[in-house]
PDB file of N, CA and C in Angstrom:
ATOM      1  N   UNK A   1       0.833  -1.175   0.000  1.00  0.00           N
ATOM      2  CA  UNK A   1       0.000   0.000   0.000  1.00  0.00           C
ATOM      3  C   UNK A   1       0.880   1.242   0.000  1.00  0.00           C
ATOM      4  N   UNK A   2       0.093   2.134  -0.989  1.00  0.00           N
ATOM      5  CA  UNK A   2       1.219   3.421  -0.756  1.00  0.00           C
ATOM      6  C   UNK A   2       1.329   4.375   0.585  1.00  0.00           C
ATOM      7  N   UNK A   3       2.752   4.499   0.965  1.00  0.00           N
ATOM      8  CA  UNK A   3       3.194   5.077   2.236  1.00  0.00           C
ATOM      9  C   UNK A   3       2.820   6.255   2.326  1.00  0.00           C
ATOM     10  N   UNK A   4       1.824   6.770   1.350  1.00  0.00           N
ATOM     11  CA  UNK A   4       1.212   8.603   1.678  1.00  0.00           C
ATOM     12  C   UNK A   4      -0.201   8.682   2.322  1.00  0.00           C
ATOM     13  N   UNK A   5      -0.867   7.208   2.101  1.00  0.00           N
ATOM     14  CA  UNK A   5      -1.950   7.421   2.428  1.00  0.00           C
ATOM     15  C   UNK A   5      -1.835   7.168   4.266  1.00  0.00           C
ATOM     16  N   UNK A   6      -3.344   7.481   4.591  1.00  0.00           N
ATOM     17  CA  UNK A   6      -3.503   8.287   5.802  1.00  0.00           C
ATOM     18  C   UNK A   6      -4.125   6.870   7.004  1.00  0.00           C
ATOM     19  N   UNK A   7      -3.385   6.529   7.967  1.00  0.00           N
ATOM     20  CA  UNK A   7      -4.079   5.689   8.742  1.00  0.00           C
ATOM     21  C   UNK A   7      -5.616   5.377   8.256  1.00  0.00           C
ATOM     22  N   UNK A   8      -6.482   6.203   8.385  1.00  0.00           N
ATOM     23  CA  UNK A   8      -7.908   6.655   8.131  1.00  0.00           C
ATOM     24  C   UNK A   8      -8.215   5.777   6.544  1.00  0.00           C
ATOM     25  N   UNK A   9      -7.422   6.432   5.292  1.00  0.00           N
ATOM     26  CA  UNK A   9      -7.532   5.591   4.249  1.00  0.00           C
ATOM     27  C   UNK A   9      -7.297   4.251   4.105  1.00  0.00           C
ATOM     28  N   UNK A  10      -6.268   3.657   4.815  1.00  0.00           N
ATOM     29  CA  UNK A  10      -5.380   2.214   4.922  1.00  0.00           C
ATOM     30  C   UNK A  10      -7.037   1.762   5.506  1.00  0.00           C
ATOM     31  N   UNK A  11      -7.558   2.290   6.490  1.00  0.00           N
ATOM     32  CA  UNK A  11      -8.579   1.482   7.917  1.00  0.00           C
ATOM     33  C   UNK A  11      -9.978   1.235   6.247  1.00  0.00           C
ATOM     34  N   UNK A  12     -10.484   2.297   5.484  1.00  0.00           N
ATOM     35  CA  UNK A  12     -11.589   2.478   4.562  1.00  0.00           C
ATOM     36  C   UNK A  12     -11.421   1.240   3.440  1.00  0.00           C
ATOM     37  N   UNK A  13      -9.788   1.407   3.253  1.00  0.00           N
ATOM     38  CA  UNK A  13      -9.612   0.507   1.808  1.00  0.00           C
ATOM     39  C   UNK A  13      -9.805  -0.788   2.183  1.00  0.00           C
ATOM     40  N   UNK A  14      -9.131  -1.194   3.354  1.00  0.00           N
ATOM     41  CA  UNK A  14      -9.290  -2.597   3.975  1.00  0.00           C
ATOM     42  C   UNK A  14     -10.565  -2.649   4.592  1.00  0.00           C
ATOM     43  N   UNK A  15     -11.400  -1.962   4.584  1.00  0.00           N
ATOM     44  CA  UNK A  15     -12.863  -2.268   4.741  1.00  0.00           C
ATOM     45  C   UNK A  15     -13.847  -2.253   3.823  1.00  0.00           C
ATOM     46  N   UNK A  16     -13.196  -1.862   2.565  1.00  0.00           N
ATOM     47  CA  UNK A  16     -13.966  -2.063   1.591  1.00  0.00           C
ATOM     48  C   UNK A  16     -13.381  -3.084   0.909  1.00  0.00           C
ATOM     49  N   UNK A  17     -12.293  -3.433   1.265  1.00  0.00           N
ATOM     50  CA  UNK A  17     -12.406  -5.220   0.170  1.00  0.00           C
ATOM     51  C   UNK A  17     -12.625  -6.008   0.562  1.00  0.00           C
ATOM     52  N   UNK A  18     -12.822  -6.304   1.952  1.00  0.00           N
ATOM     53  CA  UNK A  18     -13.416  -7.028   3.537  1.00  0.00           C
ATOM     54  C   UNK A  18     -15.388  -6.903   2.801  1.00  0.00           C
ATOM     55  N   UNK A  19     -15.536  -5.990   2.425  1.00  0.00           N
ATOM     56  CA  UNK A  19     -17.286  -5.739   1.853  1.00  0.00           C
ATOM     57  C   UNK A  19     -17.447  -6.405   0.920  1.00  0.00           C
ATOM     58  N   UNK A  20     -16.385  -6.072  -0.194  1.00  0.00           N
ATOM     59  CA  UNK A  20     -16.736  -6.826  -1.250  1.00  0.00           C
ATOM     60  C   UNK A  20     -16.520  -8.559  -1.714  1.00  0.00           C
ATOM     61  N   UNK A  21     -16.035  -8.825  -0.091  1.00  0.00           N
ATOM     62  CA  UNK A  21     -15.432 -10.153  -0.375  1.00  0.00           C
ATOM     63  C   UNK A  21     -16.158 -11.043   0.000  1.00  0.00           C
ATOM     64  N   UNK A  22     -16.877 -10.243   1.214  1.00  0.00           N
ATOM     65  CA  UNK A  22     -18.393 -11.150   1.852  1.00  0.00           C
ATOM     66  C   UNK A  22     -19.179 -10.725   0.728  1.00  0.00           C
ATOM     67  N   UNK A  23     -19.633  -9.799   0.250  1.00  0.00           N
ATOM     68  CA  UNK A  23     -20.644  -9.347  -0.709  1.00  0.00           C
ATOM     69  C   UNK A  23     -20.589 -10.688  -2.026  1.00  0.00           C
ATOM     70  N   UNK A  24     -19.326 -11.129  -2.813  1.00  0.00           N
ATOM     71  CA  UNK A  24     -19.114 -12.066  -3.503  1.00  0.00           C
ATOM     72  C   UNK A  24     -19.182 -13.427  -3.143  1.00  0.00           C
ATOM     73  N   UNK A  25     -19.120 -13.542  -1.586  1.00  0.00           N
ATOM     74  CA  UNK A  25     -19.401 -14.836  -1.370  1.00  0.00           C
ATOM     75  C   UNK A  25     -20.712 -14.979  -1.162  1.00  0.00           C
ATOM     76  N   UNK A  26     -21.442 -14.180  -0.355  1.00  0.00           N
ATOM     77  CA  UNK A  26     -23.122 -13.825  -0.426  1.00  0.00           C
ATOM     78  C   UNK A  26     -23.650 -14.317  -1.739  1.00  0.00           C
ATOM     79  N   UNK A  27     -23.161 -13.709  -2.969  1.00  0.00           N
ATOM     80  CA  UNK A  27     -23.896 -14.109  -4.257  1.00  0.00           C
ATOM     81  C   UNK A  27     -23.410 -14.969  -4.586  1.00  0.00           C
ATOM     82  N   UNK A  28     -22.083 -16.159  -4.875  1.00  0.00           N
ATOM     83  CA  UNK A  28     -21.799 -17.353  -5.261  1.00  0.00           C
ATOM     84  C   UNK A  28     -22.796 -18.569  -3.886  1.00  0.00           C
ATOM     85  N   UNK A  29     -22.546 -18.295  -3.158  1.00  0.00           N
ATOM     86  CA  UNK A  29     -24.009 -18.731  -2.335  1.00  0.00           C
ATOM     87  C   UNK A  29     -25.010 -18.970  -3.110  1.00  0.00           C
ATOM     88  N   UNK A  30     -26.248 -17.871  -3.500  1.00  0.00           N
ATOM     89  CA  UNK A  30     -27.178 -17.552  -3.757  1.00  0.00           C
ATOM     90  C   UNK A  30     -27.150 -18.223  -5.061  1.00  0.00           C
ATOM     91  N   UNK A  31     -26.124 -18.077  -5.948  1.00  0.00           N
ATOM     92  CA  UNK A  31     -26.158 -18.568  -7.258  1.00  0.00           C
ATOM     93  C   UNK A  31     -25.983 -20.553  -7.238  1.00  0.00           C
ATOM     94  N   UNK A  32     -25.053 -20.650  -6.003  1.00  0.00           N
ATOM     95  CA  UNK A  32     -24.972 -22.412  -5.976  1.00  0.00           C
ATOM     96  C   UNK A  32     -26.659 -22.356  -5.771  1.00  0.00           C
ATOM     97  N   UNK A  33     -27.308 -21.758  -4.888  1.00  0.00           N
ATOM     98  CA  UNK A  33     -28.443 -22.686  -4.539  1.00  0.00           C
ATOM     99  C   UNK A  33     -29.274 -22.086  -5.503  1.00  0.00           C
ATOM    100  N   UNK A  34     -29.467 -21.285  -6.707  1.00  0.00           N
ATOM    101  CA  UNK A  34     -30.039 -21.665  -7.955  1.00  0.00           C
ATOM    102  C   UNK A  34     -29.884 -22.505  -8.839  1.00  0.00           C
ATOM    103  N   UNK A  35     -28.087 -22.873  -8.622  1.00  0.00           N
ATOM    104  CA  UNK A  35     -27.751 -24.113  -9.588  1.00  0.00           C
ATOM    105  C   UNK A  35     -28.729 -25.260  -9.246  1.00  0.00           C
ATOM    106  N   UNK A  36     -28.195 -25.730  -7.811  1.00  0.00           N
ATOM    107  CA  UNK A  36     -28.463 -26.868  -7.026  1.00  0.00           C
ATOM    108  C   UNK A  36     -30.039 -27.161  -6.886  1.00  0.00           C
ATOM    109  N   UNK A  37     -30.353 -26.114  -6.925  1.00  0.00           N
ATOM    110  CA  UNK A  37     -32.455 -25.851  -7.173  1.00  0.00           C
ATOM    111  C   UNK A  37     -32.652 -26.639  -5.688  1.00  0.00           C
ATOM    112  N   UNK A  38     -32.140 -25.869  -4.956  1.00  0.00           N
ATOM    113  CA  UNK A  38     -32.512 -26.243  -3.366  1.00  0.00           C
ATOM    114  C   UNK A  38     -33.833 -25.658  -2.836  1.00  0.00           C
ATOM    115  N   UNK A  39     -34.131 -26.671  -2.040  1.00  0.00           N
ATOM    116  CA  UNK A  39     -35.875 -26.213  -1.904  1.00  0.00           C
ATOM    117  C   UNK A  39     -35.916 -25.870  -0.521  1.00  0.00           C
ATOM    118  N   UNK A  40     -36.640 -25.063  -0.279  1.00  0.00           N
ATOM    119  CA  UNK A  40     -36.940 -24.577   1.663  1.00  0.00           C
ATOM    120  C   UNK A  40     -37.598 -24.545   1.851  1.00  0.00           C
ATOM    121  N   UNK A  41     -38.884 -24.866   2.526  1.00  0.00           N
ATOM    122  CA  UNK A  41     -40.173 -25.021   3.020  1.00  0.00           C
ATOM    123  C   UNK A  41     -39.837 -24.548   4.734  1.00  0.00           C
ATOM    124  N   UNK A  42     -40.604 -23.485   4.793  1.00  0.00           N
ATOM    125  CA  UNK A  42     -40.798 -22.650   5.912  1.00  0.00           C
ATOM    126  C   UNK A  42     -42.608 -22.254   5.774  1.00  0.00           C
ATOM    127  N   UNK A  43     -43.019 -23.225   6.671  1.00  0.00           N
ATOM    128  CA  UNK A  43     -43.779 -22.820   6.925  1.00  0.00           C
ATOM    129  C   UNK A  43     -44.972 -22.482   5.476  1.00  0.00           C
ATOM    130  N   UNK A  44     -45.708 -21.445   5.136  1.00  0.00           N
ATOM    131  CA  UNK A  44     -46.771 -21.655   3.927  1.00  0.00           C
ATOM    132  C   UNK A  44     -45.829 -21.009   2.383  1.00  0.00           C
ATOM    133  N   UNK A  45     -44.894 -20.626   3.141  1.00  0.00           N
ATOM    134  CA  UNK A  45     -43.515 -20.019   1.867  1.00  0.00           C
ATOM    135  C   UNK A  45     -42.887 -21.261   1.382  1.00  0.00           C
ATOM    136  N   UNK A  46     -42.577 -21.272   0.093  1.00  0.00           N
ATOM    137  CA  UNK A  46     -41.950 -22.203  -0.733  1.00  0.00           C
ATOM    138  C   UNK A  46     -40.296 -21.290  -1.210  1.00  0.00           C
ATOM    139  N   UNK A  47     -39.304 -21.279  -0.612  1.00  0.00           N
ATOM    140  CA  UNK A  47     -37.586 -20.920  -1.688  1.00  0.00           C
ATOM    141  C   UNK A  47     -37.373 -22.252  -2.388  1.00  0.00           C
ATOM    142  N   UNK A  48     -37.129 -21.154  -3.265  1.00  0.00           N
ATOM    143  CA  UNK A  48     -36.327 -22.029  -4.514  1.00  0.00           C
ATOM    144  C   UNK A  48     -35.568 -21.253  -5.068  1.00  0.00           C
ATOM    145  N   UNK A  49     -33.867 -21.450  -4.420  1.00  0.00           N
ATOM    146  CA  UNK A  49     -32.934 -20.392  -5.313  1.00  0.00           C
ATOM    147  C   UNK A  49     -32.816 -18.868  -4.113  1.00  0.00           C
ATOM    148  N   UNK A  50     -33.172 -18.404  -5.573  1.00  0.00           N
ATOM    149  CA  UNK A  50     -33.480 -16.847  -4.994  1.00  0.00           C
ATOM    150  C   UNK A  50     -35.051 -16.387  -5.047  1.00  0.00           C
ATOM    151  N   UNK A  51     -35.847 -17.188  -5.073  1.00  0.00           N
ATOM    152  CA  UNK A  51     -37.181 -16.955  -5.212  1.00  0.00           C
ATOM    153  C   UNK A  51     -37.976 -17.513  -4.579  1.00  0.00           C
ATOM    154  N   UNK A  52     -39.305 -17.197  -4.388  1.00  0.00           N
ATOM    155  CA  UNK A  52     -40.099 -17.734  -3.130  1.00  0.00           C
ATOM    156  C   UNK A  52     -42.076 -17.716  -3.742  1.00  0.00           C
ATOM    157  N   UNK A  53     -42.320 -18.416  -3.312  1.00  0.00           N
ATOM    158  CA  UNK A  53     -43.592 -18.512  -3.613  1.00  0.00           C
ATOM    159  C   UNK A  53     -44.652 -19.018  -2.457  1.00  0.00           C
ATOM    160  N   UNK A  54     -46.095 -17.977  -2.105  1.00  0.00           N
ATOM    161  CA  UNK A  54     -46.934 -19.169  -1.117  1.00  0.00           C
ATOM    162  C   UNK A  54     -47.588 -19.739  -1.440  1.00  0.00           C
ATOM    163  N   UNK A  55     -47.645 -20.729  -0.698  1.00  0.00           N
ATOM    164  CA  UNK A  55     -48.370 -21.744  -0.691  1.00  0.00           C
ATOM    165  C   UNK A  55     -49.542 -22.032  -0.059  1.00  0.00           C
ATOM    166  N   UNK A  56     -50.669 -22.296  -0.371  1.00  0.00           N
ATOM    167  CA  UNK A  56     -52.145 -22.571   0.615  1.00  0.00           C
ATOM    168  C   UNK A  56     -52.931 -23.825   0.137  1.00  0.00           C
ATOM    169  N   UNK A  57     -52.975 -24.999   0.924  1.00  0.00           N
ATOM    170  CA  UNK A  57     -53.077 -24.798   2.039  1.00  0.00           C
ATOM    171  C   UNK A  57     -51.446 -24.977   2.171  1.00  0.00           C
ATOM    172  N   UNK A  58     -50.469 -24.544   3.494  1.00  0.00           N
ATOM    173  CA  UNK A  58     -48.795 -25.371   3.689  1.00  0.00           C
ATOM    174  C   UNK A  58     -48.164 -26.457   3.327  1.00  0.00           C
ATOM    175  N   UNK A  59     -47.734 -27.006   2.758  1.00  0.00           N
ATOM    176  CA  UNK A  59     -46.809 -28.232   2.037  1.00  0.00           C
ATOM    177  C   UNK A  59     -47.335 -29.276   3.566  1.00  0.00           C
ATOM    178  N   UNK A  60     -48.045 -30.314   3.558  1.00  0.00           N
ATOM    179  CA  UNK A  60     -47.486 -31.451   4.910  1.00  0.00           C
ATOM    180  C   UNK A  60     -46.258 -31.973   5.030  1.00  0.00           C
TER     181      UNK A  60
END
């Protein structure tokens, strides 16, 4: 890292690639379980993926 920048900048930059690194794992997540077509049943809500649908009467 360059030696001009300011404690303050060093603390921002390393917190913003710390953001974007959870932020990218957040969506390779989200995208396996569209691959994988994983199903979640909560209750009268149906996930699938990144999407959700209700259900009536609830899945038994």
């Amino acid at each position: 890292m360059d030696a001009s920048l300011s404690r303050r900048q060093l603390v921002e930059q390393v917190r913003d690639r710390i953001l974007a690194c959870l932020a990218q794992d957040r969506a390779g997540f989200l995208d396996l379980m569209d691959e994988q077509s994983v199903v979640i049943l909560a209750g009268s809500r149906v996930y699938r993926g990144r999407s959700s649908v209700e259900r009536y009467p609830p899945p038994a």
